[in-house]
Structures are given as structure tokens and as C-alpha cells.
C-alpha atoms as a PDB file:
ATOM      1  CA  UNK A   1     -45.129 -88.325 -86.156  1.00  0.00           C
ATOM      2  CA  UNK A   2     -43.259 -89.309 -82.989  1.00  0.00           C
ATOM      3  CA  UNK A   3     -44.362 -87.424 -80.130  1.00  0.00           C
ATOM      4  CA  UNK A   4     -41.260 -86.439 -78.820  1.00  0.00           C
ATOM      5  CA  UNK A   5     -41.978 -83.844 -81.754  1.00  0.00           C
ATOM      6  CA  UNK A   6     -44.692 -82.122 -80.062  1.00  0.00           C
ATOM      7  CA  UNK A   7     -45.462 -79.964 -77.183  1.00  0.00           C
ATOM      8  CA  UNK A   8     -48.680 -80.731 -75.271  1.00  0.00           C
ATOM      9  CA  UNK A   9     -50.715 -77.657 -76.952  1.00  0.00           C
ATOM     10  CA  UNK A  10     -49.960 -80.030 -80.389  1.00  0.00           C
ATOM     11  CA  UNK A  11     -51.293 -82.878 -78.649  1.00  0.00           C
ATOM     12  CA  UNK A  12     -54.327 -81.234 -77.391  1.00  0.00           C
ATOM     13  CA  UNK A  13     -55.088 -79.571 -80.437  1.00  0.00           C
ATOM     14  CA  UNK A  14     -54.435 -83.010 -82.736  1.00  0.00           C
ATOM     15  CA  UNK A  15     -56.577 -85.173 -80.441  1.00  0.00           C
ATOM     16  CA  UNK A  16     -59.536 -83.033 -80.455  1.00  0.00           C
ATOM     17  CA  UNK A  17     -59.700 -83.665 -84.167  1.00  0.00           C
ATOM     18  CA  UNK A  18     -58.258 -87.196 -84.482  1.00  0.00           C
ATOM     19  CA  UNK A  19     -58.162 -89.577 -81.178  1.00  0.00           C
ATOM     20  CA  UNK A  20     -55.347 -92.351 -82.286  1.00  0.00           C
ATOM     21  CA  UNK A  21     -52.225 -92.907 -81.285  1.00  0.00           C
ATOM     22  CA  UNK A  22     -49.469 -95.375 -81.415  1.00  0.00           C
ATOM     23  CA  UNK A  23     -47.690 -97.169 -78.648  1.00  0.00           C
ATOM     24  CA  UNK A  24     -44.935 -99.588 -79.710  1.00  0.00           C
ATOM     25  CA  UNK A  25     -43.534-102.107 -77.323  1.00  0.00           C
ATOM     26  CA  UNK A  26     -40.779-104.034 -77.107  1.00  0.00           C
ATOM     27  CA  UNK A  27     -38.002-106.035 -75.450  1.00  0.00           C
ATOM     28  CA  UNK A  28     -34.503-105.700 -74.286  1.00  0.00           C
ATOM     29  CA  UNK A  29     -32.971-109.231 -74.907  1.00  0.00           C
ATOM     30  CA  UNK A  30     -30.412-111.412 -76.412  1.00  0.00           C
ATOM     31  CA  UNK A  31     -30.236-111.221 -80.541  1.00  0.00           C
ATOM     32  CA  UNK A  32     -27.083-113.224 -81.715  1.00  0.00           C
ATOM     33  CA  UNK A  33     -24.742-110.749 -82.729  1.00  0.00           C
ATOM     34  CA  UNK A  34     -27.693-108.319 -83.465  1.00  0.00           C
ATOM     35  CA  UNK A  35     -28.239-105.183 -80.925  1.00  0.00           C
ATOM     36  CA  UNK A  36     -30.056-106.475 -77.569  1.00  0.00           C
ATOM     37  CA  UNK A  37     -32.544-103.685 -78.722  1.00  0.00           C
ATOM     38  CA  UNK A  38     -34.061-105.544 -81.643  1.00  0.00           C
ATOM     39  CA  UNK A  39     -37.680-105.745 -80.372  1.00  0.00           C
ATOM     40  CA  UNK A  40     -37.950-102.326 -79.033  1.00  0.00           C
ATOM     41  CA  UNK A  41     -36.274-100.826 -82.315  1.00  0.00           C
ATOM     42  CA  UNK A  42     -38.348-102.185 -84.768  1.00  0.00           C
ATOM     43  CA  UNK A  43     -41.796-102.052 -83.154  1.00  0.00           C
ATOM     44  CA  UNK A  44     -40.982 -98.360 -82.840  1.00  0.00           C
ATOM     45  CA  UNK A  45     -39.688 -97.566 -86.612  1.00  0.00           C
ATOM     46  CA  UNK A  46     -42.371 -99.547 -88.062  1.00  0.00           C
ATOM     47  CA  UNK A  47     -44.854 -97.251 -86.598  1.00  0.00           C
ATOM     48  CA  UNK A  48     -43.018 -94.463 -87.143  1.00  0.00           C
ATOM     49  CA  UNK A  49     -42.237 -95.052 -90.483  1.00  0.00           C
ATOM     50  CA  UNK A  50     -46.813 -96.209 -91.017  1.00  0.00           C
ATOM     51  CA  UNK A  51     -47.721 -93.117 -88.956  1.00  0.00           C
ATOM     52  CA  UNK A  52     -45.280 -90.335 -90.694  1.00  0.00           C
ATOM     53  CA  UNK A  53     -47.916 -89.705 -93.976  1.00  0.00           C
ATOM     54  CA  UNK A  54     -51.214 -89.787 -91.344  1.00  0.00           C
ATOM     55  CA  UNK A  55     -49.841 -87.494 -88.670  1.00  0.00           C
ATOM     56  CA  UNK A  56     -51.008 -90.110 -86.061  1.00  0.00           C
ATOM     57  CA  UNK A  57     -48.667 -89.650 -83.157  1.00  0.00           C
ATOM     58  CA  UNK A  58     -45.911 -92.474 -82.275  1.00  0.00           C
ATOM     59  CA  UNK A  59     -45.038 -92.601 -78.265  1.00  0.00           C
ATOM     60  CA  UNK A  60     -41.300 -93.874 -77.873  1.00  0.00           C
ATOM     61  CA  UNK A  61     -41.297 -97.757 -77.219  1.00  0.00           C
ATOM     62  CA  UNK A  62     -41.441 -99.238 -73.903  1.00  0.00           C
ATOM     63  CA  UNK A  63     -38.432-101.286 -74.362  1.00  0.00           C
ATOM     64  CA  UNK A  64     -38.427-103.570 -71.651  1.00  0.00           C
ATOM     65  CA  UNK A  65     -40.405-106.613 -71.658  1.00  0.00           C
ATOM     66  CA  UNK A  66     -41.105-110.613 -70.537  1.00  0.00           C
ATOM     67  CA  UNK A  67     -37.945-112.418 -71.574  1.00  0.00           C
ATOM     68  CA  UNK A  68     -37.124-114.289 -68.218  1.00  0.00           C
ATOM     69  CA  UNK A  69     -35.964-117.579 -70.341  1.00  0.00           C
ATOM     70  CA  UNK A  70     -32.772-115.347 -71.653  1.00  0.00           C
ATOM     71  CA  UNK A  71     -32.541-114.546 -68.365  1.00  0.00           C
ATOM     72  CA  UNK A  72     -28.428-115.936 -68.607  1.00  0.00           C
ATOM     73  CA  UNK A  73     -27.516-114.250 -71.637  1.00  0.00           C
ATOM     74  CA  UNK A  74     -25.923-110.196 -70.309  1.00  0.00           C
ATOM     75  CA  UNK A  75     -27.463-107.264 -70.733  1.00  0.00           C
ATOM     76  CA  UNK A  76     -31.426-109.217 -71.645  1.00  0.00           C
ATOM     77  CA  UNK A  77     -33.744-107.205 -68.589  1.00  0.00           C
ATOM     78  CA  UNK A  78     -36.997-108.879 -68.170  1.00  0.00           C
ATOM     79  CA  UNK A  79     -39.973-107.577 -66.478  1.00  0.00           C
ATOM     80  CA  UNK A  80     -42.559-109.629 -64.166  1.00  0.00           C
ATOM     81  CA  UNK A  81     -45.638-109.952 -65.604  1.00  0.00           C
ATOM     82  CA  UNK A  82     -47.380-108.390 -63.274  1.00  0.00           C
ATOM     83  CA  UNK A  83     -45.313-105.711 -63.132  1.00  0.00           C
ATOM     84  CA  UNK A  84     -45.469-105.483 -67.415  1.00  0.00           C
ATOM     85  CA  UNK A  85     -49.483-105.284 -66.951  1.00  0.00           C
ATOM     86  CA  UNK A  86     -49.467-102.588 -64.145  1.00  0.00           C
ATOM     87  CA  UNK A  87     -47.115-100.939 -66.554  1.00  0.00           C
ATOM     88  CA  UNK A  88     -49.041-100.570 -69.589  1.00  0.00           C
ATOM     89  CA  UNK A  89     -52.451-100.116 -67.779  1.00  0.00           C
ATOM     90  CA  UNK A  90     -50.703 -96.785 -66.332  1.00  0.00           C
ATOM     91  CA  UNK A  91     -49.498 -95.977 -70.026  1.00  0.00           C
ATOM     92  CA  UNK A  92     -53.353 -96.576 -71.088  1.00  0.00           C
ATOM     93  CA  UNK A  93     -54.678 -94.391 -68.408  1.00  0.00           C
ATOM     94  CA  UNK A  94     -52.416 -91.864 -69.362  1.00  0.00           C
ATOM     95  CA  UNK A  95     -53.097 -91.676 -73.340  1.00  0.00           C
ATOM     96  CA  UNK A  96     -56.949 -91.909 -72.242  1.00  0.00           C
ATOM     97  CA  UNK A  97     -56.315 -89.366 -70.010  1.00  0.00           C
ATOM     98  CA  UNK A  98     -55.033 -87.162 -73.030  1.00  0.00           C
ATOM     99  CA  UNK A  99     -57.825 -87.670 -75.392  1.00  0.00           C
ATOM    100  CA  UNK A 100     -56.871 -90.677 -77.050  1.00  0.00           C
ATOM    101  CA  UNK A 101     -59.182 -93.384 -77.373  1.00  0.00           C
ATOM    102  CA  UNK A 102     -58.237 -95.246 -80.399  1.00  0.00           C
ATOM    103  CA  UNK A 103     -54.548 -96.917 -79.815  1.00  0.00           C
ATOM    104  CA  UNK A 104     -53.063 -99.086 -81.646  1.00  0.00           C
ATOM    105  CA  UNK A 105     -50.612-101.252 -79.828  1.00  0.00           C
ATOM    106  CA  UNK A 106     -47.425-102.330 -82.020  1.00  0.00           C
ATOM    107  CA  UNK A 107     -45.661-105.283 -80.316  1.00  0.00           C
ATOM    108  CA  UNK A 108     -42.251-106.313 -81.087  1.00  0.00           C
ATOM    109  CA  UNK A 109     -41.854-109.313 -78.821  1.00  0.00           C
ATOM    110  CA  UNK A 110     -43.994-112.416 -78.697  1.00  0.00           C
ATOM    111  CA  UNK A 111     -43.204-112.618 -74.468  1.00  0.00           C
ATOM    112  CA  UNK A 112     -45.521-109.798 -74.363  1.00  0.00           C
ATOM    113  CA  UNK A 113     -48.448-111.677 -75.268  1.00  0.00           C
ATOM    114  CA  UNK A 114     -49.486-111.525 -71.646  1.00  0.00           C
ATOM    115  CA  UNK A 115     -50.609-108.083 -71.708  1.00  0.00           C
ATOM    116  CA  UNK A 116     -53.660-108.818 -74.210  1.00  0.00           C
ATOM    117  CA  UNK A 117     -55.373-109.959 -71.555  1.00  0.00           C
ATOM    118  CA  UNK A 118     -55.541-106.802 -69.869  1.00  0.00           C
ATOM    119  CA  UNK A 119     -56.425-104.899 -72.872  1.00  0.00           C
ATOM    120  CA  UNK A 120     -60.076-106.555 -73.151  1.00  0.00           C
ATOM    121  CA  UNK A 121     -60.020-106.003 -69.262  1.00  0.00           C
ATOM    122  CA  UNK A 122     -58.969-102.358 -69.751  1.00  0.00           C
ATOM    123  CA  UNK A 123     -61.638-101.603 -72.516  1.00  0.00           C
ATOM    124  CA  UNK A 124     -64.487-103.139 -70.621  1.00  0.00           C
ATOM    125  CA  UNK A 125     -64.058-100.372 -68.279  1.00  0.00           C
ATOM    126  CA  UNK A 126     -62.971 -97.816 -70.718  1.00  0.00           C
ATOM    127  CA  UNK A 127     -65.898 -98.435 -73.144  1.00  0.00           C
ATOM    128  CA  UNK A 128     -65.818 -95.651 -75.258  1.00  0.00           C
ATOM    129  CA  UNK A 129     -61.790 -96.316 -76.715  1.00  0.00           C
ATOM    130  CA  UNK A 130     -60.948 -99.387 -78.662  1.00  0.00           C
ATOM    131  CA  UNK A 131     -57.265-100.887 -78.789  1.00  0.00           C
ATOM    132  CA  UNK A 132     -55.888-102.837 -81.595  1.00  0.00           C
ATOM    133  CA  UNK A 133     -52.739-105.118 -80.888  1.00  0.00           C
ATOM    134  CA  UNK A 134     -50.341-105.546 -83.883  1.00  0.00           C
ATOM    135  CA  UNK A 135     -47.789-107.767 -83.872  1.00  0.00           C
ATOM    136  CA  UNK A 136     -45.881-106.563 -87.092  1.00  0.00           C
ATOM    137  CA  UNK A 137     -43.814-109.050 -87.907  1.00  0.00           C
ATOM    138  CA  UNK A 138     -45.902-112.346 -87.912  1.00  0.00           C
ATOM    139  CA  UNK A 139     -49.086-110.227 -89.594  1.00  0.00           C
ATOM    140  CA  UNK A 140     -50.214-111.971 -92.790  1.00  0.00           C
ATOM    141  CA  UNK A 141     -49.134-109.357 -95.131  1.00  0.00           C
ATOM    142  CA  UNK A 142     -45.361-109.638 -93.929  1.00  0.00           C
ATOM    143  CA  UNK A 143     -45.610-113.252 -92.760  1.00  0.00           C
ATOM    144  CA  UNK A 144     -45.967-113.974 -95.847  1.00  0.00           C
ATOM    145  CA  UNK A 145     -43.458-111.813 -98.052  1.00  0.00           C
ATOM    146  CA  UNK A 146     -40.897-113.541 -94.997  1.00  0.00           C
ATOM    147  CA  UNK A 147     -42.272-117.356 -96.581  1.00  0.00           C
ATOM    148  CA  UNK A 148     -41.704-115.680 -99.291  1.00  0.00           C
ATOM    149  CA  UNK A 149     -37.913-115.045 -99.071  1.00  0.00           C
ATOM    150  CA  UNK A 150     -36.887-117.753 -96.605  1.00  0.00           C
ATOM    151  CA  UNK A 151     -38.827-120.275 -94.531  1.00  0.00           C
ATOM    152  CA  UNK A 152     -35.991-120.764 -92.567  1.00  0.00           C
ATOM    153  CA  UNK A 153     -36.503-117.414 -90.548  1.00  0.00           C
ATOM    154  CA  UNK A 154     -36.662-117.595 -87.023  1.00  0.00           C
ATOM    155  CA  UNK A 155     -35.809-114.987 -83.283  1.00  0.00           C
ATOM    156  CA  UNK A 156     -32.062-113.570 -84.352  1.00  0.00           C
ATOM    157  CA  UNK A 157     -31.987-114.885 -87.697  1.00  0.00           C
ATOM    158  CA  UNK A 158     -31.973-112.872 -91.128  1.00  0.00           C
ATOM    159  CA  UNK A 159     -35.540-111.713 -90.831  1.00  0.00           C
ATOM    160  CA  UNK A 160     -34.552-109.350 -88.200  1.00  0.00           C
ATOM    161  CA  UNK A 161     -31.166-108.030 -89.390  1.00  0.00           C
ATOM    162  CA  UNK A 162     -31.832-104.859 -91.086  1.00  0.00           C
ATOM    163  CA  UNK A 163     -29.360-102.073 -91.546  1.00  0.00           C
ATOM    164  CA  UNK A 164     -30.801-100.415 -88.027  1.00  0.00           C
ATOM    165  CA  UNK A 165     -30.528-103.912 -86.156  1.00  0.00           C
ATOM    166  CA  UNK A 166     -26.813-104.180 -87.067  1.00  0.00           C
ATOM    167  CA  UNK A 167     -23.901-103.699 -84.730  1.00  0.00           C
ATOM    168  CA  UNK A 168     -21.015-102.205 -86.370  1.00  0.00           C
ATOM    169  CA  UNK A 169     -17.995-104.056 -87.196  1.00  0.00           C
ATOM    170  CA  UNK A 170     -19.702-107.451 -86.246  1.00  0.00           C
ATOM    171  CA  UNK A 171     -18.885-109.963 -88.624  1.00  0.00           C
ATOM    172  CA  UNK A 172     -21.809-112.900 -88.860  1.00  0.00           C
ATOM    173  CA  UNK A 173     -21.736-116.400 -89.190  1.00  0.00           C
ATOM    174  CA  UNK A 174     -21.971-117.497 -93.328  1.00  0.00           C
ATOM    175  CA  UNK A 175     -23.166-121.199 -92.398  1.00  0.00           C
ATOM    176  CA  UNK A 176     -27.215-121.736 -91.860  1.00  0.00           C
ATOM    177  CA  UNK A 177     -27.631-122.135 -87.909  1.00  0.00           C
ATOM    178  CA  UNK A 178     -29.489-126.183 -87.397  1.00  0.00           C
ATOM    179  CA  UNK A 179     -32.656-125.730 -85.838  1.00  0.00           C
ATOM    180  CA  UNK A 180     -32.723-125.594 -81.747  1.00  0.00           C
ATOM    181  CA  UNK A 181     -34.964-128.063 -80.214  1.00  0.00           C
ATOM    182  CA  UNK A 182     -37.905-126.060 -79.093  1.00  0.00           C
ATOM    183  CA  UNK A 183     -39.798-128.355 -77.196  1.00  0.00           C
ATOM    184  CA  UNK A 184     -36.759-129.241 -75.303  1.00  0.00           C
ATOM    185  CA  UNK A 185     -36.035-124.907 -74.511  1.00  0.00           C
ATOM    186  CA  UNK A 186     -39.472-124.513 -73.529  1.00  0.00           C
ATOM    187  CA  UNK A 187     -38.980-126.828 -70.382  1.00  0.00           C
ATOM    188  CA  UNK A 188     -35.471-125.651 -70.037  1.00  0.00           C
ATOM    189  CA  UNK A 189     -34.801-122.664 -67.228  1.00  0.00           C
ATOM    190  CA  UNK A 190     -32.837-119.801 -68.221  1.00  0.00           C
ATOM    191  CA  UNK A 191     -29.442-122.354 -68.373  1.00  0.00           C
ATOM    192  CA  UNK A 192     -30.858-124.525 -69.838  1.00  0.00           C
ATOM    193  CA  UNK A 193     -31.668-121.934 -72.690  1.00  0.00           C
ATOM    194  CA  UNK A 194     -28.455-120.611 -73.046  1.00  0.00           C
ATOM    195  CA  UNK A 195     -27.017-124.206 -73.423  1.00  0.00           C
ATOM    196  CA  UNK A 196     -29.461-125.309 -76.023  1.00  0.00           C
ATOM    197  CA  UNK A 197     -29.629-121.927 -78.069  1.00  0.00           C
ATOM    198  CA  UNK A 198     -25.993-120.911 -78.055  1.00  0.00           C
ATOM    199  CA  UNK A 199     -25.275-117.553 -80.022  1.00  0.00           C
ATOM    200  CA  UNK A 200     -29.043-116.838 -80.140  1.00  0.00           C
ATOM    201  CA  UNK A 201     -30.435-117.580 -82.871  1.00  0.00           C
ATOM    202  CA  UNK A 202     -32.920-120.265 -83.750  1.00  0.00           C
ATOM    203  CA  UNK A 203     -32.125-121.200 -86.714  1.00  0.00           C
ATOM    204  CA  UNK A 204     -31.424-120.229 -90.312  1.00  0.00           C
ATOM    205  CA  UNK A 205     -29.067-117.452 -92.317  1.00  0.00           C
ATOM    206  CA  UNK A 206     -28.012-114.653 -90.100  1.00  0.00           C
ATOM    207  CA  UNK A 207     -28.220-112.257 -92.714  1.00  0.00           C
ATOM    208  CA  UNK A 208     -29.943-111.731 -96.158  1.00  0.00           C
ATOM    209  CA  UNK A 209     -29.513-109.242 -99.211  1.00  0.00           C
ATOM    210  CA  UNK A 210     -30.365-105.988 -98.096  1.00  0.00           C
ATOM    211  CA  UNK A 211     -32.433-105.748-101.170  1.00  0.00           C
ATOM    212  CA  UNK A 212     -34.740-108.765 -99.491  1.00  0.00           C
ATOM    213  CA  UNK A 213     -34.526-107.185 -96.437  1.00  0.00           C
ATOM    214  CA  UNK A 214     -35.845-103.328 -97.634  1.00  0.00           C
ATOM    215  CA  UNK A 215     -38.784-105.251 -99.637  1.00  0.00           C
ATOM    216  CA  UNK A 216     -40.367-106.910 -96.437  1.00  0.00           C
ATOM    217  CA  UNK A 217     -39.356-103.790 -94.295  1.00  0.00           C
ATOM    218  CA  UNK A 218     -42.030-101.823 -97.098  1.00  0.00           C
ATOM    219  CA  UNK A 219     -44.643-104.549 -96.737  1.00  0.00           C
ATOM    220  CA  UNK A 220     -44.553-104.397 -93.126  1.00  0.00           C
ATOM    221  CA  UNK A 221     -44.799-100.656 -92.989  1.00  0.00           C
ATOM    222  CA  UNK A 222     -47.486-100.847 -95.449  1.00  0.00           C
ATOM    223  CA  UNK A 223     -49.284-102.924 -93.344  1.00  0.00           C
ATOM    224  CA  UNK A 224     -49.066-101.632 -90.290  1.00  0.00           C
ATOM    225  CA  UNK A 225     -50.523 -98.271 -92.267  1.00  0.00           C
ATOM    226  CA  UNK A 226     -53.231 -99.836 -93.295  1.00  0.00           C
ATOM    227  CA  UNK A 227     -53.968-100.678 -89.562  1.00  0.00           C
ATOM    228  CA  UNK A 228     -53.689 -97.412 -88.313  1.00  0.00           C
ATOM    229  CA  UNK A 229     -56.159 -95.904 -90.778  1.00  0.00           C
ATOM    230  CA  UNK A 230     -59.098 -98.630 -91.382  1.00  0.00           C
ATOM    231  CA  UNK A 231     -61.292-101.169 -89.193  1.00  0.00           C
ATOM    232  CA  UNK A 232     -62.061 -98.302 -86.205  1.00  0.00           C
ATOM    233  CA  UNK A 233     -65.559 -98.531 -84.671  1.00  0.00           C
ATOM    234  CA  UNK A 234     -67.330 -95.990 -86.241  1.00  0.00           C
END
């Protein structure tokens, strides 16, 4: 249930039978001709949609994040990381603060990777929570149904177009994008990036059957579920 839903007498009263939450994260950030909001869009609907049969509540998704290589490409808003990890420490205190002491982190963007460090930092001190980090897309359950439909999936390609991804009235390219030279953009500065990735996308179809696209959109809910209810300390 997203917490927007709920009044803090909710929250007290849920937490002092059941101590998890969810807090997706995301980024704000060039998709091809998707919505800049990819990142923080999914993360949050995939928990939402795991969470809604538990009752576990769903915080709205940080959306910014670490992105500085799309730096050139308008509207993209990337975060230091220091000031990403100050961030989401403060969020942490805050849910702890409330009760909460099992969280499970849903990440949308792989920039964020930064922050795990603080999160074995954070429960060193804070020794009686636990936080799990899920990275929803790239889990084995819906890594694998994506193999399964196209290897050719990559940032901005099919695998993230879904019917809540889409901008209206944007027509897509029909032709399979060539791969981008990745070792080549990871040395590149934020120019550099823009010059070597074009539209955005890495490579592959822009869109698949919506059909393909609901299937892994189940498997990934499914296994983010299965996250939020199993493999707690006891």
C-alpha cells in the first residue's frame, strides 16, 4: 500500500505489528524517446504493485539519482554522491525513527550502486534493522524471462518500454539500434556520451509486443513479492 494512503496513526498502528517497508529509488535521466522518469517510475510500481496483497507500505520514489555521464542530454538531474548518501541515510533515520526496521530498498538505476556502501555502514550502527537492496530488473527471476524474450535488451531499449514508460504520440524507431561502444562511453565525459549514444538507447528494438512486455512486468512483480515476504532475520 503506498503510504501516501495513510495517516501517521495507520503507520503507527501497522508498524507495531509488522516493521517493513518499501523505499524505491530511482533516477531522472535521458530514455530515448521514453519519459526521463523511467527509473523512478518503475522502481516505484513494481513495489507497489509486490506490496498491494501484503499491506507492506510503499514510500514514493526518490527520483533523483547519480547520472552525471547524461549530464548533456536536457532535463537528466544528477545528484553528487555524497550528497545521494547523506540523502538516503536521512530517509533511513527517518523510517527507523518510525518503527521500521526491515526495508527493503527497490533500485531502479544501476548509478545508484554507490549507496550500498552506506547501507552495511548504516546497519552496523543500527543493529537491530536489516535492509535488503533489490535491483528489480537485473534479479534472476526477471533477468532471465528478459534472455528469455530478447538478448538484445539494453538502458532505453524495449525492456523498459511499458505502457506507463510511454510518451504519448511518440512514434519509435522500427530498425534494431547497433550496439554503442561501451568501453569507449565509459571514458567519455558527458559529450562524449551524448556523441557516442545518440537518441539514448544502447542498443536493440525500442519496443516489443505488449503481450512480452505484461509477462516480464508479472515475473518481476512476482519477484520482488517474494522479497518482501521471505529471507528476514528471524
Amino acid at each position: 500500500m503506498r503510504i501516501a494512503d495513510m495517516n501517521w496513526m495507520q503507520v503507527e498502528a501497522r508498524v507495531a505489528k509488522d516493521d517493513r517497508c518499501v523505499l524505491p529509488i530511482g533516477s531522472v535521466e535521458q530514455h530515448a524517446y521514453l519519459s526521463l522518469c523511467v527509473d523512478m517510475i518503475l522502481s516505484e510500481k513494481v513495489a507497489v504493485d509486490a506490496a498491494a496483497p501484503l499491506g507492506v507500505p510503499v514510500y514514493p520514489a526518490v527520483p533523483f539519482g547519480i547520472t552525471p555521464y547524461f549530464a548533456d542530454y536536457p532535463g537528466t538531474v544528477s545528484l553528487r554522491v555524497s550528497t545521494y548518501v547523506a540523502l538516503v541515510e536521512d530517509i533511513l533515520e527517518s523510517l527507523y525513527r518510525s518503527g521500521f526496521r526491515r526495508i527493503l530498498i527497490v533500485n531502479g538505476h544501476g548509478g545508484n550502486g554507490p549507496v550500498t556502501g552506506l547501507l552495511q555502514e548504516w546497519m552496523g550502527r543500527r543493529r537491530d534493522a536489516c535492509i535488503k537492496f533489490h535491483e528489480w530488473w537485473k534479479s534472476p527471476r526477471t533477468w532471465k524471462k528478459v534472455m528469455e524474450i530478447d538478448p538484445e535488451a539494453s538502458h532505453a531499449s524495449w525492456m523498459e518500454n511499458f505502457p506507463w514508460t510511454r510518451i504519448p504520440g511518440v512514434a519509435l524507431p522500427k530498425e534494431k539500434k547497433p550496439q554503442v561502444n561501451m568501453e569507449q562511453m565509459r571514458m567519455a565525459n558527458p559529450a562524449g556520451v551524448r556523441k557516442l549514444v545518440g537518441d539514448g538507447n544502447y542498443h536493440g528494438l525500442y519496443e516489443r509486443s505488449d503481450a512480452e512486455m505484461h509477462a516480464l512486468w508479472q515475473v518481476a512483480v512476482e519477484e520482488t513479492r517474494g522479497i518482501i515476504e521471505h529471507g528476514w532475520p528471524a
